[in-house]
C-alpha atoms as a PDB file:
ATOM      1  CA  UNK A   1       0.000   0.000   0.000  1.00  0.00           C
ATOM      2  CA  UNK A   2       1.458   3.374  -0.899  1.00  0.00           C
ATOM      3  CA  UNK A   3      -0.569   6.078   1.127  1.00  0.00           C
ATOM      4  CA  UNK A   4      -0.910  10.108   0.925  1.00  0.00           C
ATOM      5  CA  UNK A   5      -2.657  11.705   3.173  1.00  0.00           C
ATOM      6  CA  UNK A   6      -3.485  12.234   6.868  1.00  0.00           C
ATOM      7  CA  UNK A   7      -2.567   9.511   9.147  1.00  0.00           C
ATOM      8  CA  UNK A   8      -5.966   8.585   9.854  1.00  0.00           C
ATOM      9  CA  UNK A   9      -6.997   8.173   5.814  1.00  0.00           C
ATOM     10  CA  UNK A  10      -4.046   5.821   5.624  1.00  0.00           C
ATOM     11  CA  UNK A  11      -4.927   3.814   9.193  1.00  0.00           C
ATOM     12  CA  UNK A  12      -8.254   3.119   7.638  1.00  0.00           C
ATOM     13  CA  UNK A  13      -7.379   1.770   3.794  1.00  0.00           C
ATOM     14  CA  UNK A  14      -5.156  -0.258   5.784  1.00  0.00           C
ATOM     15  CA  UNK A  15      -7.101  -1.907   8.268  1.00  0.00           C
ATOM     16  CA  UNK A  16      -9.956  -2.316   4.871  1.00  0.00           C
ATOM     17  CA  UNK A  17      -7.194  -4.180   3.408  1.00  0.00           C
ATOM     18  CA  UNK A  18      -5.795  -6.028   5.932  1.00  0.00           C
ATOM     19  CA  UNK A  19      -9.167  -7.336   6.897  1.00  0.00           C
ATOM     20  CA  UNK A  20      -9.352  -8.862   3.578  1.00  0.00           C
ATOM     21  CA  UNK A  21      -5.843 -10.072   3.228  1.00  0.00           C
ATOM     22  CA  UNK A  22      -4.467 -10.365   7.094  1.00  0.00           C
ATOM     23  CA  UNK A  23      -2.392  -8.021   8.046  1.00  0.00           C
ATOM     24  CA  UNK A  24       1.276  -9.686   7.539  1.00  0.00           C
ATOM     25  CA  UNK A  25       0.704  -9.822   4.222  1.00  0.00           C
ATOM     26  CA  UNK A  26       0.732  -5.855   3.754  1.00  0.00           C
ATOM     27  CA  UNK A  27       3.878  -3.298   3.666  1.00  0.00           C
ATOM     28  CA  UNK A  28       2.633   0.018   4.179  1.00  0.00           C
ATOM     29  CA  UNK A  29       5.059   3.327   2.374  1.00  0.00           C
ATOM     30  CA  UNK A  30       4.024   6.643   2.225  1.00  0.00           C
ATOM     31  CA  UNK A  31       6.192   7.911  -0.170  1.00  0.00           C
ATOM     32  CA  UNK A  32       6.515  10.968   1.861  1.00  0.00           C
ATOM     33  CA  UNK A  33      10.264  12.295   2.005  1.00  0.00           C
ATOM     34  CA  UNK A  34      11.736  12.987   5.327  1.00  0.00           C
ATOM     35  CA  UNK A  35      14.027  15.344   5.878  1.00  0.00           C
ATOM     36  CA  UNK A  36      16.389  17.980   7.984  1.00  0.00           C
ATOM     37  CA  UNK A  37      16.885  21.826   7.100  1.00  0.00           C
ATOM     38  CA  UNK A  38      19.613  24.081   7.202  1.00  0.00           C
ATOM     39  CA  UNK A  39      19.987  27.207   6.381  1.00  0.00           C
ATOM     40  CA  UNK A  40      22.295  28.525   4.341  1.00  0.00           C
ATOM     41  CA  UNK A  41      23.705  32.497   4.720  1.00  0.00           C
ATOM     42  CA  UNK A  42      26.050  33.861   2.202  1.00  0.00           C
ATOM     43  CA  UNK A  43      29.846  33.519   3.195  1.00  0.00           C
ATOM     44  CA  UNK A  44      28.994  31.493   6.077  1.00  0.00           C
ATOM     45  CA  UNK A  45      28.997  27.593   6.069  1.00  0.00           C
ATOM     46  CA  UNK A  46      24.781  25.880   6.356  1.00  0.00           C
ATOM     47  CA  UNK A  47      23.131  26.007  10.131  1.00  0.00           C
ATOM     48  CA  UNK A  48      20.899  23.189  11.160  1.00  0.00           C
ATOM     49  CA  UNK A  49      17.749  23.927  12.727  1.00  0.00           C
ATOM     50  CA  UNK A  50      16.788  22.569  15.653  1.00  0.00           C
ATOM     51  CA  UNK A  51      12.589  22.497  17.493  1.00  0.00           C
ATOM     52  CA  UNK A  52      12.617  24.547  21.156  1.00  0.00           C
ATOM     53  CA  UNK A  53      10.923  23.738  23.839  1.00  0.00           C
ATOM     54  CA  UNK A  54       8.340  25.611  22.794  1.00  0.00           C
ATOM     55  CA  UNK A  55       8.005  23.530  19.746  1.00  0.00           C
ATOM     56  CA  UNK A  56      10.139  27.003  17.253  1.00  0.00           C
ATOM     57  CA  UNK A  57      12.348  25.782  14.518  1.00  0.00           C
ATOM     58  CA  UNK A  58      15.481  27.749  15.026  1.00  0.00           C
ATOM     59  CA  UNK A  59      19.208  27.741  14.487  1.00  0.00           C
ATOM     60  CA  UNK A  60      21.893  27.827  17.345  1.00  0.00           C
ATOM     61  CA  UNK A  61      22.155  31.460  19.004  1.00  0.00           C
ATOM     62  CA  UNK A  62      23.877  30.967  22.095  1.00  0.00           C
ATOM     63  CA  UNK A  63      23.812  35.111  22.974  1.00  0.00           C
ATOM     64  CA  UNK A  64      20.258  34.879  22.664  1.00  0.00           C
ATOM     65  CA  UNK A  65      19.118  31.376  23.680  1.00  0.00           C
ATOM     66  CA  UNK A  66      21.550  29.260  25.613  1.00  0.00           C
ATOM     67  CA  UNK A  67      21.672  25.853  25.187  1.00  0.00           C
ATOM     68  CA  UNK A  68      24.439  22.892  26.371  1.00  0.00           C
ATOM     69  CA  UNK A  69      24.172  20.824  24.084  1.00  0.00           C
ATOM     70  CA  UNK A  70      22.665  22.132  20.933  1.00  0.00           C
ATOM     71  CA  UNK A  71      20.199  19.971  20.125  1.00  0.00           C
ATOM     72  CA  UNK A  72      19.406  17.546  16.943  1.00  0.00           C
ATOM     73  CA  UNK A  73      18.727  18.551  13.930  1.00  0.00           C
ATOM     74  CA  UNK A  74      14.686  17.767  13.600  1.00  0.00           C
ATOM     75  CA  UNK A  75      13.446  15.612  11.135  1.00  0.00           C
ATOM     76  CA  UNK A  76      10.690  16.893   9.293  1.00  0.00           C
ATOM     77  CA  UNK A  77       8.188  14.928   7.039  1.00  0.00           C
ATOM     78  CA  UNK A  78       7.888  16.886   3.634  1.00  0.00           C
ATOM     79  CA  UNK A  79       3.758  16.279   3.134  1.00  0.00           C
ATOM     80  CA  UNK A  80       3.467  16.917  -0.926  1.00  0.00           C
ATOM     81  CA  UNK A  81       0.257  18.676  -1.887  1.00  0.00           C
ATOM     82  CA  UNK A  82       0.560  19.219  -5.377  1.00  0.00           C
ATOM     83  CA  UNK A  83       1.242  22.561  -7.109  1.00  0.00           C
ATOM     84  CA  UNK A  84       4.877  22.929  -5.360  1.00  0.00           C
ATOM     85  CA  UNK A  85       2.668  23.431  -2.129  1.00  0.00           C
ATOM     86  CA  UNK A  86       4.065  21.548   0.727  1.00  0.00           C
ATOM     87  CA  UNK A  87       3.494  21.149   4.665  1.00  0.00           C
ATOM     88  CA  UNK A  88       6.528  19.906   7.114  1.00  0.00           C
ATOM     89  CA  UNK A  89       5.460  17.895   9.814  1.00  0.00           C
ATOM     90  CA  UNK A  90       7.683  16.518  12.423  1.00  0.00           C
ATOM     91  CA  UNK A  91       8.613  12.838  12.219  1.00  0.00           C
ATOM     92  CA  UNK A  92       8.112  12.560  16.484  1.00  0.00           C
ATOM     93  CA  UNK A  93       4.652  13.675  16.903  1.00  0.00           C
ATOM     94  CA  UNK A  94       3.055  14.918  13.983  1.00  0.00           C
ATOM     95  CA  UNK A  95       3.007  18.137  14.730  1.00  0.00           C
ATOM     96  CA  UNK A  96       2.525  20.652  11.455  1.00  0.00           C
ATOM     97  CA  UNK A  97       4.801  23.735  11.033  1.00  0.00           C
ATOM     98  CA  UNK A  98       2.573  26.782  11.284  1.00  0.00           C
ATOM     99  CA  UNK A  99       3.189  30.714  12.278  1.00  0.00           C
ATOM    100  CA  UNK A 100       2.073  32.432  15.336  1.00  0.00           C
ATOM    101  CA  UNK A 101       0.229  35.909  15.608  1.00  0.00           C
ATOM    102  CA  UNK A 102       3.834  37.419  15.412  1.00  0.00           C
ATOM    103  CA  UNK A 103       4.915  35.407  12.524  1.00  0.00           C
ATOM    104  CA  UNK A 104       6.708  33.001  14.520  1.00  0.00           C
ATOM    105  CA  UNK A 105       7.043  29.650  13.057  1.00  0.00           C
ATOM    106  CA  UNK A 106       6.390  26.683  15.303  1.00  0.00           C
ATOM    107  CA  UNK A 107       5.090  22.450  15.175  1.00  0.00           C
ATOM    108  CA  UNK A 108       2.442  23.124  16.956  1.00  0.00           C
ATOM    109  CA  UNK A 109      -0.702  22.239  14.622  1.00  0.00           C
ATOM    110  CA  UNK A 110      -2.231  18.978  14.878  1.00  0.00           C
ATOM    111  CA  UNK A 111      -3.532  19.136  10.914  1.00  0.00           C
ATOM    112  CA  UNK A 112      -4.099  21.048   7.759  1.00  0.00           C
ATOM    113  CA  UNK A 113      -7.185  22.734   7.688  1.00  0.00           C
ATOM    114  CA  UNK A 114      -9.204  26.061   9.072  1.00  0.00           C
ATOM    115  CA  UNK A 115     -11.136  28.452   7.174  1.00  0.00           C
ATOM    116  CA  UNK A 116      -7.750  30.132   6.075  1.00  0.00           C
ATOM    117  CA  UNK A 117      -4.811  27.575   6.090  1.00  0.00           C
ATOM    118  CA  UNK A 118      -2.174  28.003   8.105  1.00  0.00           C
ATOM    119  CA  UNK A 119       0.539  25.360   7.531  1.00  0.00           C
ATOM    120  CA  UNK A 120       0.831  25.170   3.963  1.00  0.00           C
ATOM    121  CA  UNK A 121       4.000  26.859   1.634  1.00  0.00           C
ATOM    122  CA  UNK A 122       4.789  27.266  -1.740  1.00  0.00           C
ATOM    123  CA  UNK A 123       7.942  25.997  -2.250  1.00  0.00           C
ATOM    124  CA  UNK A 124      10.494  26.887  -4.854  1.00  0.00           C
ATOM    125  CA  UNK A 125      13.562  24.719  -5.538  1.00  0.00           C
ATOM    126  CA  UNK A 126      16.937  26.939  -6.484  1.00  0.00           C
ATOM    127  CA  UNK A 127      19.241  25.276  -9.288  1.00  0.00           C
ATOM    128  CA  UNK A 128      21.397  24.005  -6.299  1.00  0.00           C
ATOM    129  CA  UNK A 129      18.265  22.257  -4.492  1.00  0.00           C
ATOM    130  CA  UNK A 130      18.037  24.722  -1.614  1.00  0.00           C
ATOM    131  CA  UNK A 131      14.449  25.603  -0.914  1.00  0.00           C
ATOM    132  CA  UNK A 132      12.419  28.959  -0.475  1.00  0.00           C
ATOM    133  CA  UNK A 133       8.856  28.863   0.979  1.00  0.00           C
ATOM    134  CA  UNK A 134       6.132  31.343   0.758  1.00  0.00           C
ATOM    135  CA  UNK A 135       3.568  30.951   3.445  1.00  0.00           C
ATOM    136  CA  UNK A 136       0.294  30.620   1.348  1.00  0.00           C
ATOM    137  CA  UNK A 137      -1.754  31.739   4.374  1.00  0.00           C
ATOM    138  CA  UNK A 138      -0.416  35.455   4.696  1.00  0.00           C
ATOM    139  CA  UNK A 139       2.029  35.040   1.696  1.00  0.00           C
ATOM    140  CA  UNK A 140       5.150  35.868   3.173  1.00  0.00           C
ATOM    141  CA  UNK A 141       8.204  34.670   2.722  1.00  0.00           C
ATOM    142  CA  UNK A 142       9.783  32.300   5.557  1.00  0.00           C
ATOM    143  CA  UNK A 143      13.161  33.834   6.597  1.00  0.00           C
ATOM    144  CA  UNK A 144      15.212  33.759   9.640  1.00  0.00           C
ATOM    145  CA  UNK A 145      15.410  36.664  12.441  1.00  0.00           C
ATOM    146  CA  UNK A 146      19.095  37.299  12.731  1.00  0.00           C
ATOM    147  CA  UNK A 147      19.592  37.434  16.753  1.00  0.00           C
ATOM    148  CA  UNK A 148      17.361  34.898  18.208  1.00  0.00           C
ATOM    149  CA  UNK A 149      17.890  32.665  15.034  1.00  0.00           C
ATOM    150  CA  UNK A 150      14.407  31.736  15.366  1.00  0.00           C
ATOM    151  CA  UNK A 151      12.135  30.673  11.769  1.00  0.00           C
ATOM    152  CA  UNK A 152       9.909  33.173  11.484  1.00  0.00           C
ATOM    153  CA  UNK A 153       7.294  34.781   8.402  1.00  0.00           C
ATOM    154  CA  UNK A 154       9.069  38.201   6.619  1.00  0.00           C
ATOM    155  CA  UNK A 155       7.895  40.905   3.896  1.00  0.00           C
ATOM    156  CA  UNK A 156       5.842  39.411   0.995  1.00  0.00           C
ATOM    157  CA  UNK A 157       8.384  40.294  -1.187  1.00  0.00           C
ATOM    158  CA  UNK A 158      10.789  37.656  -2.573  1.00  0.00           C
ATOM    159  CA  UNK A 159      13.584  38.859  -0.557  1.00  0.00           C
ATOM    160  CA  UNK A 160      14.923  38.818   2.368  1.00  0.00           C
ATOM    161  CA  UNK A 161      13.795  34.986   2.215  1.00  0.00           C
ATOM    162  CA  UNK A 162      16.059  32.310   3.853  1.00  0.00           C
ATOM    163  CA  UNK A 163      17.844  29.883   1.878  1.00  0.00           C
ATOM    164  CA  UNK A 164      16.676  26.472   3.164  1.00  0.00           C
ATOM    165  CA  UNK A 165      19.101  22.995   2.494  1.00  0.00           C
ATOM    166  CA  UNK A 166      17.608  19.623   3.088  1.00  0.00           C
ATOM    167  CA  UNK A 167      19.182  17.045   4.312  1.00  0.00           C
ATOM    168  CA  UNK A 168      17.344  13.639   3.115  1.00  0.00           C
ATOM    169  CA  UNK A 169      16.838  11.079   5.706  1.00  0.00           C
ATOM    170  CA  UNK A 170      14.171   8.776   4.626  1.00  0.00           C
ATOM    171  CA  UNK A 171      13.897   8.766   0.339  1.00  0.00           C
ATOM    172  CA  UNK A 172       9.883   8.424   0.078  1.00  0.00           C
ATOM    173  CA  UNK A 173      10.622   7.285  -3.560  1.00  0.00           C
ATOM    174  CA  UNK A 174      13.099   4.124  -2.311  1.00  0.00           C
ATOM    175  CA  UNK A 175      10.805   3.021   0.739  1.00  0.00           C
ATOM    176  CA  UNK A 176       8.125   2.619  -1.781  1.00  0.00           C
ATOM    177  CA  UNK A 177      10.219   0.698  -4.457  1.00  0.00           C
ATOM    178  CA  UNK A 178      11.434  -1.505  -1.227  1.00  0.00           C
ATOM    179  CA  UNK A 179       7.281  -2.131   0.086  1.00  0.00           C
ATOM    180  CA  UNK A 180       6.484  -2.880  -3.282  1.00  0.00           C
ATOM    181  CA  UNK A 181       9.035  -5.198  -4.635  1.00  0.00           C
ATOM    182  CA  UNK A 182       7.969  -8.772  -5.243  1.00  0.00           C
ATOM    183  CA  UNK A 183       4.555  -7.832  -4.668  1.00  0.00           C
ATOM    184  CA  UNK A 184       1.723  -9.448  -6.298  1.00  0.00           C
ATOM    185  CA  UNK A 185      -0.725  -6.181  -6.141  1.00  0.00           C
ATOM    186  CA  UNK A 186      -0.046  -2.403  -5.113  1.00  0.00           C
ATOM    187  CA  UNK A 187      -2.751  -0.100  -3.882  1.00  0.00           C
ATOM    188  CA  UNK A 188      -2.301   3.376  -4.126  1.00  0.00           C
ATOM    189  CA  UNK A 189      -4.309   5.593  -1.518  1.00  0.00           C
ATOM    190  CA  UNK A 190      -4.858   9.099  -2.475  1.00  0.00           C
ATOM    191  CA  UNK A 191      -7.122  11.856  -2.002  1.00  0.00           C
ATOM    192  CA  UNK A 192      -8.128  15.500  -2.059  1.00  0.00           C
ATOM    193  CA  UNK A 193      -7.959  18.210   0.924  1.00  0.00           C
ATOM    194  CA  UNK A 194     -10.396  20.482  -0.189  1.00  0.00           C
ATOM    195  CA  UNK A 195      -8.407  22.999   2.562  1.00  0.00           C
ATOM    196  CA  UNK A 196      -5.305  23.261   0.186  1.00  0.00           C
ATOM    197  CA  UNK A 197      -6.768  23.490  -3.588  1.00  0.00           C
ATOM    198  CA  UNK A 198     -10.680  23.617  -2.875  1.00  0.00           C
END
């Protein structure tokens, strides 16, 4: 089974299946890339970002937020949505990156949705594969705020916009060619989230 989609969507073609089939027989791949982010500034070598405590993406600034040791880079699930529109949700609870009333972004939304989405960007991929994303919500650009290093939503205007590197951890593309191989059927599991393109 190759499944898009909220967890839930996925859970339930899943147990449909399995109660036809029994569940050993079924290897389940999202296809869903997972990844970290850095962020690259010019002249100066790519900073990881790291989730807070209060659940902020943000890079390592020690003057501002003191921390022994840094932590982890987090691992982000990139959630495709068609049209270059993405979400990131974090691989350890699910958690969607969305902005704050100041612009600050944090994993702090438990799905897509609301009369005026908040945790979807556009993203656009550079020659070199680094990332920029427009927040479709408010349609700023995501950037970072240069003393508390914290991920946070700018000017609508294409710049300042930060230059984002991603680290792949998990290939979506390979875990599905690895669930499927030597099968005798795949099912593919999609659908539409009339939140992101009506």
């Amino acid at each position: 089974v190759r499944a898009l989609g909220p967890r839930r969507h996925r859970d339930r073609g899943r147990r449909w299946i399995a109660g036809r089939r029994g569940a050993e027989s079924i290897r389940l791949a999202t296809g869903q890339d997972t990844v970290t982010l850095s962020v690259q500034a010019e002249g100066a070598p790519p900073e990881a970002l790291h989730r807070t405590e209060d659940d902020a993406l943000r890079l390592d600034r020690p003057a501002a937020h003191p921390v022994e040791p840094v932590p982890a880079p987090e691992r982000l699930v990139v959630v495709e949505l068609g049209e270059d529109v993405i979400a990131l949700r974090a691989e350890s609870d699910g958690r969607f990156l969305t902005p704050d009333d100041r612009g600050r972004l944090a994993l702090r939304s438990a799905s897509v949705g609301g009369w005026v989405v908040q945790e979807t960007f556009h993203r656009t991929v550079d020659a070199d594969g680094a990332w920029t994303l427009r927040h479709l919500g408010s349609g700023r650009m995501v950037d970072v705020e240069s003393f508390t290093g914290d991920l946070v939503l700018r000017s609508a205007l294409a710049t300042p916009a930060a230059r984002l590197l991603p680290t792949v951890v998990v290939d979506g593309r390979r875990e599905t060619a690895r669930a499927t191989e030597g099968a005798r059927a795949a099912v593919l599991v999609v659908g539409n989230d009339p939140h992101v393109h009506g």
